[in-house]
N, C-alpha and C. Protein backbone atom coordinates (compact mmCIF):
# COMPACT_ATOMS: atom_id res chain seq x y z
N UNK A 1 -13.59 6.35 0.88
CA UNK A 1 -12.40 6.42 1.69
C UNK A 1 -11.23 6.82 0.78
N UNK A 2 -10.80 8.17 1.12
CA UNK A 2 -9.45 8.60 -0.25
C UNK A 2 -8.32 7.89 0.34
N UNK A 3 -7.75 7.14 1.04
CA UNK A 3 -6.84 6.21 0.67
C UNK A 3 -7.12 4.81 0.18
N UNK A 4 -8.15 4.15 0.54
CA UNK A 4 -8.80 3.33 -0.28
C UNK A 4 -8.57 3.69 -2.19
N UNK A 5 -9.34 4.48 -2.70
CA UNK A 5 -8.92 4.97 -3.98
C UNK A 5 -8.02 5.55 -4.24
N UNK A 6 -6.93 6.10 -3.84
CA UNK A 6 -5.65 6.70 -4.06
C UNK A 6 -4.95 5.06 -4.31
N UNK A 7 -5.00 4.15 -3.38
CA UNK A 7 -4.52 2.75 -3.54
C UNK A 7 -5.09 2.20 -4.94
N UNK A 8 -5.77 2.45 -5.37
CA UNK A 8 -6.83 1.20 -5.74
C UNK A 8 -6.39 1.98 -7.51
N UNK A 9 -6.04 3.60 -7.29
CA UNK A 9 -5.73 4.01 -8.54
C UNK A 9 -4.12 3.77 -8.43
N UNK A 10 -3.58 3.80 -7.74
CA UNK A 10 -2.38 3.22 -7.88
C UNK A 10 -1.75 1.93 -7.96
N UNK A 11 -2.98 0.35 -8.10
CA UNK A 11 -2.84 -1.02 -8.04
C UNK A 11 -2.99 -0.27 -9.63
N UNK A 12 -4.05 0.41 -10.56
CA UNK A 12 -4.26 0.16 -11.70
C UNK A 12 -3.30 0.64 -12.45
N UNK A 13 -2.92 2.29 -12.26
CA UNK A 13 -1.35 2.21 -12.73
C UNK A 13 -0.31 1.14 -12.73
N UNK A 14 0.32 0.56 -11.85
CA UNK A 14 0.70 -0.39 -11.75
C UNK A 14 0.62 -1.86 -12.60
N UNK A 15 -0.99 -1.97 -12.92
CA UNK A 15 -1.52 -2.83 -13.69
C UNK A 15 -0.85 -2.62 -15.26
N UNK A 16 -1.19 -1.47 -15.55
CA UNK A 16 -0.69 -1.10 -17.04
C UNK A 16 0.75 -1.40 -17.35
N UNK A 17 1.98 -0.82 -15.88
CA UNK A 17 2.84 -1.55 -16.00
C UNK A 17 3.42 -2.89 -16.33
N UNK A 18 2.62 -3.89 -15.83
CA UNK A 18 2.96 -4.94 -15.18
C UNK A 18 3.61 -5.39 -16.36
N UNK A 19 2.88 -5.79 -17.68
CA UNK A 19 2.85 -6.57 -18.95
C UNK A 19 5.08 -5.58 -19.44
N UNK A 20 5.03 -5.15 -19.06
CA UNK A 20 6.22 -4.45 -19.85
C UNK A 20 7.70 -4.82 -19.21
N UNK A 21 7.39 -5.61 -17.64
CA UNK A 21 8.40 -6.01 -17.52
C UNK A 21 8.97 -7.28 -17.76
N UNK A 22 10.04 -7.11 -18.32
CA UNK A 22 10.48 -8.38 -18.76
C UNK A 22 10.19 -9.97 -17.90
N UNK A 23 10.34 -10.43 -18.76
CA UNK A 23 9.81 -12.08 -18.38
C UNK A 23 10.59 -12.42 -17.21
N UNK A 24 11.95 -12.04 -16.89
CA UNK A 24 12.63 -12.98 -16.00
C UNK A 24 12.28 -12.25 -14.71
N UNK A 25 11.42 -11.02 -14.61
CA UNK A 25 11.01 -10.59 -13.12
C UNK A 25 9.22 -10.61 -13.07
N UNK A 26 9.12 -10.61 -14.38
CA UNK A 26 7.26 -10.85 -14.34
C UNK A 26 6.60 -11.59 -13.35
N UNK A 27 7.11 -12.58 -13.62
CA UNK A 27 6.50 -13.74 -12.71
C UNK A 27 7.18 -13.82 -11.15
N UNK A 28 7.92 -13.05 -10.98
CA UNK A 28 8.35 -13.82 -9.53
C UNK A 28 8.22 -12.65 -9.36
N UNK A 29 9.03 -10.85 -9.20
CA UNK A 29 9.12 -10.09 -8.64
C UNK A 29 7.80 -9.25 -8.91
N UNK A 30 7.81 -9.52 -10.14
CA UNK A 30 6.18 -8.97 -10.83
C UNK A 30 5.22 -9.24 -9.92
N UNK A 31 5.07 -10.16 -9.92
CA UNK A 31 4.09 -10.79 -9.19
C UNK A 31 3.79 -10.92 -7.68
N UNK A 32 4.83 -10.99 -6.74
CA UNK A 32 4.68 -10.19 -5.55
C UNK A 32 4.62 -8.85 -5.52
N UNK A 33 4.82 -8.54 -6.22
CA UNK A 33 4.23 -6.72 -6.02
C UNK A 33 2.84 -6.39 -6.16
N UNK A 34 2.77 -7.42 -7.37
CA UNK A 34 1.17 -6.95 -7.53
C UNK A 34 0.24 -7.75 -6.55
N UNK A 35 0.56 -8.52 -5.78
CA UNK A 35 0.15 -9.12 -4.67
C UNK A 35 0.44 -8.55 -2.93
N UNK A 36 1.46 -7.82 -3.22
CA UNK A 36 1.10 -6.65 -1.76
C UNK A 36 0.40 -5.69 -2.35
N UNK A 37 0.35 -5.32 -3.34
CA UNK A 37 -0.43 -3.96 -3.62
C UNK A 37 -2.03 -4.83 -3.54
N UNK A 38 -2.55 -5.72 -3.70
CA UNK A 38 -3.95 -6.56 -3.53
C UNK A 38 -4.11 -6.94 -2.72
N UNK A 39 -3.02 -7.06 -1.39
CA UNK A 39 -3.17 -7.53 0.11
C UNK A 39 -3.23 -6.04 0.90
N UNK A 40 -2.80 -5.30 0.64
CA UNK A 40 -2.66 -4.19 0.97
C UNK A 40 -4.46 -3.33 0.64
N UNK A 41 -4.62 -3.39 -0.31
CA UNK A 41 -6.18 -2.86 -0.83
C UNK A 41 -7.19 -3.49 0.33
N UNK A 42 -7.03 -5.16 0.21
CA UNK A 42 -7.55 -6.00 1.14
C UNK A 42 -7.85 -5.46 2.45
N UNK A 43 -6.78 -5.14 3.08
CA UNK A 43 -6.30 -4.96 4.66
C UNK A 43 -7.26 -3.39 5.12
N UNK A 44 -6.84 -2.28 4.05
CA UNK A 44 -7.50 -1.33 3.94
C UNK A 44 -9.05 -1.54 3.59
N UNK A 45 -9.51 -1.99 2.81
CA UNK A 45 -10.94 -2.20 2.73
C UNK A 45 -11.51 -3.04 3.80
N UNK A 46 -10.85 -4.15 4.19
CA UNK A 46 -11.64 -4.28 5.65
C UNK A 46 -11.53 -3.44 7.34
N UNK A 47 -10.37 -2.48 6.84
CA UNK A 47 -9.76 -1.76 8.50
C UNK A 47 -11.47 -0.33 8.26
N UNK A 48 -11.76 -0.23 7.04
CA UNK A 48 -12.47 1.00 6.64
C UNK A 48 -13.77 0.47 7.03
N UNK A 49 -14.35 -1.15 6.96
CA UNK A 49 -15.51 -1.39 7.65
C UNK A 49 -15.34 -1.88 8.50
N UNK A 50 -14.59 -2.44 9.49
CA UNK A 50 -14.16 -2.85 10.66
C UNK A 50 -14.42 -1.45 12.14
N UNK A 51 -15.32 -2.50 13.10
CA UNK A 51 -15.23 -1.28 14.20
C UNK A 51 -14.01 -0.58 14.56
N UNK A 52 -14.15 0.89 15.23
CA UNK A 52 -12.71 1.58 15.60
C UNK A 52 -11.65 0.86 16.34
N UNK A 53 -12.10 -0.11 17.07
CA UNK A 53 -11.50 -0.67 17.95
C UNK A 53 -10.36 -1.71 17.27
N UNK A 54 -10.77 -2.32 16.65
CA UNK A 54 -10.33 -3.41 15.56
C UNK A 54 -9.80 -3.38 14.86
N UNK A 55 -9.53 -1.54 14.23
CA UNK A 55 -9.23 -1.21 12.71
C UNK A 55 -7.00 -1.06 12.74
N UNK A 56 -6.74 -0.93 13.93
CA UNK A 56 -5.42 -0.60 14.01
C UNK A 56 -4.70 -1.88 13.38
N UNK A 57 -5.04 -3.33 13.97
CA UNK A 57 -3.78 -4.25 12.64
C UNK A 57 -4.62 -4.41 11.87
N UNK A 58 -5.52 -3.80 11.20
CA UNK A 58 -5.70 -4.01 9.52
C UNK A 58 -4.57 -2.60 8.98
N UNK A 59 -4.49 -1.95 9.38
CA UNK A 59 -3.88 -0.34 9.12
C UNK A 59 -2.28 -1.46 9.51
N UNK A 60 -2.50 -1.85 10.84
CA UNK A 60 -0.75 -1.85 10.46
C UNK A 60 -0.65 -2.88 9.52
N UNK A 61 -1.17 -3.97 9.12
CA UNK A 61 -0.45 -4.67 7.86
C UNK A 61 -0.40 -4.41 6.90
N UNK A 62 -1.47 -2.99 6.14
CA UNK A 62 -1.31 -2.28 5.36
C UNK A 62 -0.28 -1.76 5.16
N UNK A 63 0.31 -0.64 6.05
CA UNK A 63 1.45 -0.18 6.06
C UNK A 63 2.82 -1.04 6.13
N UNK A 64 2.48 -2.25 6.81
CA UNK A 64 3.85 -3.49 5.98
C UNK A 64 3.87 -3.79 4.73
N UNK A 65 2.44 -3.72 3.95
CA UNK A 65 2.45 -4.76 2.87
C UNK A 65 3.19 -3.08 2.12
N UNK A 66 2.94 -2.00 2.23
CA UNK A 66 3.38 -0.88 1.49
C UNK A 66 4.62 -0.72 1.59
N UNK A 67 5.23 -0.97 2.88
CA UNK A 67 6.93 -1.09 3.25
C UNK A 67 7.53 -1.81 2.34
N UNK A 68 6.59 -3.15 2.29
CA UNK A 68 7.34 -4.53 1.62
C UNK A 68 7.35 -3.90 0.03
N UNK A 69 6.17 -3.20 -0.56
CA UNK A 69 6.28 -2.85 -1.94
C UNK A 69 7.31 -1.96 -2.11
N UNK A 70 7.72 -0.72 -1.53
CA UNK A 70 8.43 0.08 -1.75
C UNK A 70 9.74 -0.53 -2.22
N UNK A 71 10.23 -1.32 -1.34
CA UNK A 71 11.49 -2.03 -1.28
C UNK A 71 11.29 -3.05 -2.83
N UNK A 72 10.28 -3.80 -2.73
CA UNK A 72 10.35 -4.52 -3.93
C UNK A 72 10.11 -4.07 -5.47
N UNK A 73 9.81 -2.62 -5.12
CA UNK A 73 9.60 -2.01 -6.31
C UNK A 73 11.15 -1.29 -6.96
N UNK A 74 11.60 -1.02 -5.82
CA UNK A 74 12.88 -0.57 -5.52
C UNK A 74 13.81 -1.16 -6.58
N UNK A 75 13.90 -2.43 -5.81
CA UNK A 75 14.89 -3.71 -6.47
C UNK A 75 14.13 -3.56 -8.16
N UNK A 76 13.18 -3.89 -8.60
CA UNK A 76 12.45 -3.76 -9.83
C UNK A 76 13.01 -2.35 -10.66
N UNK A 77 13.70 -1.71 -10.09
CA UNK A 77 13.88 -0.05 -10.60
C UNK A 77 15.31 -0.66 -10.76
N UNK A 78 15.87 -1.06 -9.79
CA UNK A 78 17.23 -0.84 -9.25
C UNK A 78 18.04 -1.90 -10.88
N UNK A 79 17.19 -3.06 -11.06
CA UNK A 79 17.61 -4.06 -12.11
C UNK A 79 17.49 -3.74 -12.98
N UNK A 80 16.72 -2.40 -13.61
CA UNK A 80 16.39 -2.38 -15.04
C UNK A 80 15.28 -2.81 -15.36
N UNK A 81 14.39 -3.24 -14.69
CA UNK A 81 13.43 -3.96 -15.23
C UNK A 81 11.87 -2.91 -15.24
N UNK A 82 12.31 -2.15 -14.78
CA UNK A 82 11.27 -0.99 -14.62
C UNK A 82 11.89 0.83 -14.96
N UNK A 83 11.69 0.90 -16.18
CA UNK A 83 12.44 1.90 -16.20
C UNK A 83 12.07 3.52 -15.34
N UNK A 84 12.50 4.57 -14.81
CA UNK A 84 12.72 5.68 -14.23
C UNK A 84 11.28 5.95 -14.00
N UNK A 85 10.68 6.50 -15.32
CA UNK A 85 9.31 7.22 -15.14
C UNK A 85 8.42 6.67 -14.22
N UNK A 86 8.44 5.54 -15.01
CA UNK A 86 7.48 3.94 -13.93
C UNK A 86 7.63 4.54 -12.74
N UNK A 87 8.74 4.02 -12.24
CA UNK A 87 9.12 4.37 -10.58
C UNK A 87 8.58 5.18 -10.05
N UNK A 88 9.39 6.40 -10.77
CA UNK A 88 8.83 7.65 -10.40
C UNK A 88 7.30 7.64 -10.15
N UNK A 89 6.54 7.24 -11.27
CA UNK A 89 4.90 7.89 -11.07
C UNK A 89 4.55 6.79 -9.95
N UNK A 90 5.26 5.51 -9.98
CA UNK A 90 4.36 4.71 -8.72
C UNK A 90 5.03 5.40 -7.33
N UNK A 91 6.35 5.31 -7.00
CA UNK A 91 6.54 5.84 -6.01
C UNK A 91 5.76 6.96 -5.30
N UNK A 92 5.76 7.87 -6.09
CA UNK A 92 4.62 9.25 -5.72
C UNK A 92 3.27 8.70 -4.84
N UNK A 93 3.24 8.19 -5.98
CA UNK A 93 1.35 7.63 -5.30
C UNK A 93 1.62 7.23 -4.34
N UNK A 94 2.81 5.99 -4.19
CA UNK A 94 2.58 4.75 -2.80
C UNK A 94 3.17 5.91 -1.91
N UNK A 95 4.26 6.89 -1.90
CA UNK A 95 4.89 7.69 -0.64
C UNK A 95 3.46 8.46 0.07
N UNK A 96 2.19 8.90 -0.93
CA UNK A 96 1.57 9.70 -0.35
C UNK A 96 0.47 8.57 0.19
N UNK A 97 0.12 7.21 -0.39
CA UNK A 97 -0.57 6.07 0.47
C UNK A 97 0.23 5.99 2.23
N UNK A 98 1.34 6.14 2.22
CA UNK A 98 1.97 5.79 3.16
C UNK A 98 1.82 6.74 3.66
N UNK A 99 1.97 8.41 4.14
CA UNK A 99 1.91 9.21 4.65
C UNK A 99 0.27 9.38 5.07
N UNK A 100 -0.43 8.76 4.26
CA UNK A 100 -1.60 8.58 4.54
C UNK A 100 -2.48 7.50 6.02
N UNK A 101 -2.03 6.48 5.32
CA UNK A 101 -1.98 5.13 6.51
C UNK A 101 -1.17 5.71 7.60
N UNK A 102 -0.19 6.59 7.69
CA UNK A 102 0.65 6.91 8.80
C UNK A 102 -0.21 7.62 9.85
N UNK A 103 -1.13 9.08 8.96
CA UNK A 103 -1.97 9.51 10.16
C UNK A 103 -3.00 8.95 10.49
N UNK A 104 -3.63 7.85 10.12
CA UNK A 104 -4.26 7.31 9.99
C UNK A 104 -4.29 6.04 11.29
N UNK A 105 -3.26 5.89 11.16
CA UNK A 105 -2.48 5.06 12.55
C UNK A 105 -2.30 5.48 13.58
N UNK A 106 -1.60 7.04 13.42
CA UNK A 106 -1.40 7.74 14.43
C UNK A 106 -3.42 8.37 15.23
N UNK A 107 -3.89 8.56 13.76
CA UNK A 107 -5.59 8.51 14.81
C UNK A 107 -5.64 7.96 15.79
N UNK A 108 -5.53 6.72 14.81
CA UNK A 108 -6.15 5.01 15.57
C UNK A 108 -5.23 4.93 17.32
N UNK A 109 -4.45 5.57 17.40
CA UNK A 109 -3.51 5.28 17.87
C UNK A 109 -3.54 6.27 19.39
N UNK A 110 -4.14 7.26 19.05
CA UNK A 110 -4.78 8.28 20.14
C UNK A 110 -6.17 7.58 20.51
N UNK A 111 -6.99 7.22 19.58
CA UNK A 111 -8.32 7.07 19.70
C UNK A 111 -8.43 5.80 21.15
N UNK A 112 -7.58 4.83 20.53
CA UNK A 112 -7.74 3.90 21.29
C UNK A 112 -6.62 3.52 22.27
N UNK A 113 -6.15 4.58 23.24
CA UNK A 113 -4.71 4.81 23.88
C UNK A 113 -6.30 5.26 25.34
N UNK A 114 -5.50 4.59 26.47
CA UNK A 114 -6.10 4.80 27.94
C UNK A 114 -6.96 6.33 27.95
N UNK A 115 -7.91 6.16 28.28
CA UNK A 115 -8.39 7.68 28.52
C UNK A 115 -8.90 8.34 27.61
N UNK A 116 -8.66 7.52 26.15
CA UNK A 116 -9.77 8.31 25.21
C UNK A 116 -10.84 7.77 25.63
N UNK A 117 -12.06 8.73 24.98
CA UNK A 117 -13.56 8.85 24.76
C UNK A 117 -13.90 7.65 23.61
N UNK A 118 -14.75 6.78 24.44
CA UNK A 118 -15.40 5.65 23.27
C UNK A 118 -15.99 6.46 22.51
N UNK A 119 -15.99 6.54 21.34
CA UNK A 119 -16.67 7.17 20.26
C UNK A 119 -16.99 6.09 19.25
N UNK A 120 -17.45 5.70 18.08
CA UNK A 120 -17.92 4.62 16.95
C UNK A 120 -17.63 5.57 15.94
């Protein structure tokens, strides 16, 4: 599933980050990030084996837990505590996770709307 691994290479980027930000956001802001980006993997790896029918709120809490990172990665940029490049290379990845989960939703979203064709 290429948003599955587009995520999963973008939790590990992320990973390499983590250790470099300073102590006073490590643990608290640090650390919810790297915990929507692992709830987020979560949500996606079960919406990907989950029947069609079922798969739309695993997809949408995905796409919250990615909302919630953007913003908290944001603030992490915004303080200094993550300098430019960082940002930059994570943002990229997570904008194209998100544009991803988006059509992805929007499938789900035809598929299982009055009058579609049961399909599996």
């Amino acid at each position: 599933m290429p948003v599955l691994k587009r995520l999963k290479d973008a939790y590990l980027l992320w990973y390499g980050f983590f250790p470099t930000i300073p102590k006073v956001h490590r643990y608290t802001l640090g650390d919810k990030i790297d915990q929507l980006l692992i709830d987020a993997i979560e949500a996606i790896a079960v919406a990907s084996f989950t029947p069609r029918l079922d798969k739309l709120p695993h997809v949408r809490l995905a796409m919250r837990k990615i909302d919630t990172f953007n913003i908290m990665l944001m603030v992490l940029w915004e303080t200094r505590s993550l300098d430019t490049k960082k940002y930059a290379a994570l943002s990229e990845r997570v904008e194209e996770i998100g544009r991803m989960l988006g059509g992805w939703h929007g499938q789900l979203m035809k598929q299982n709307s009055p009058g579609a064709s049961p399909r599996e």
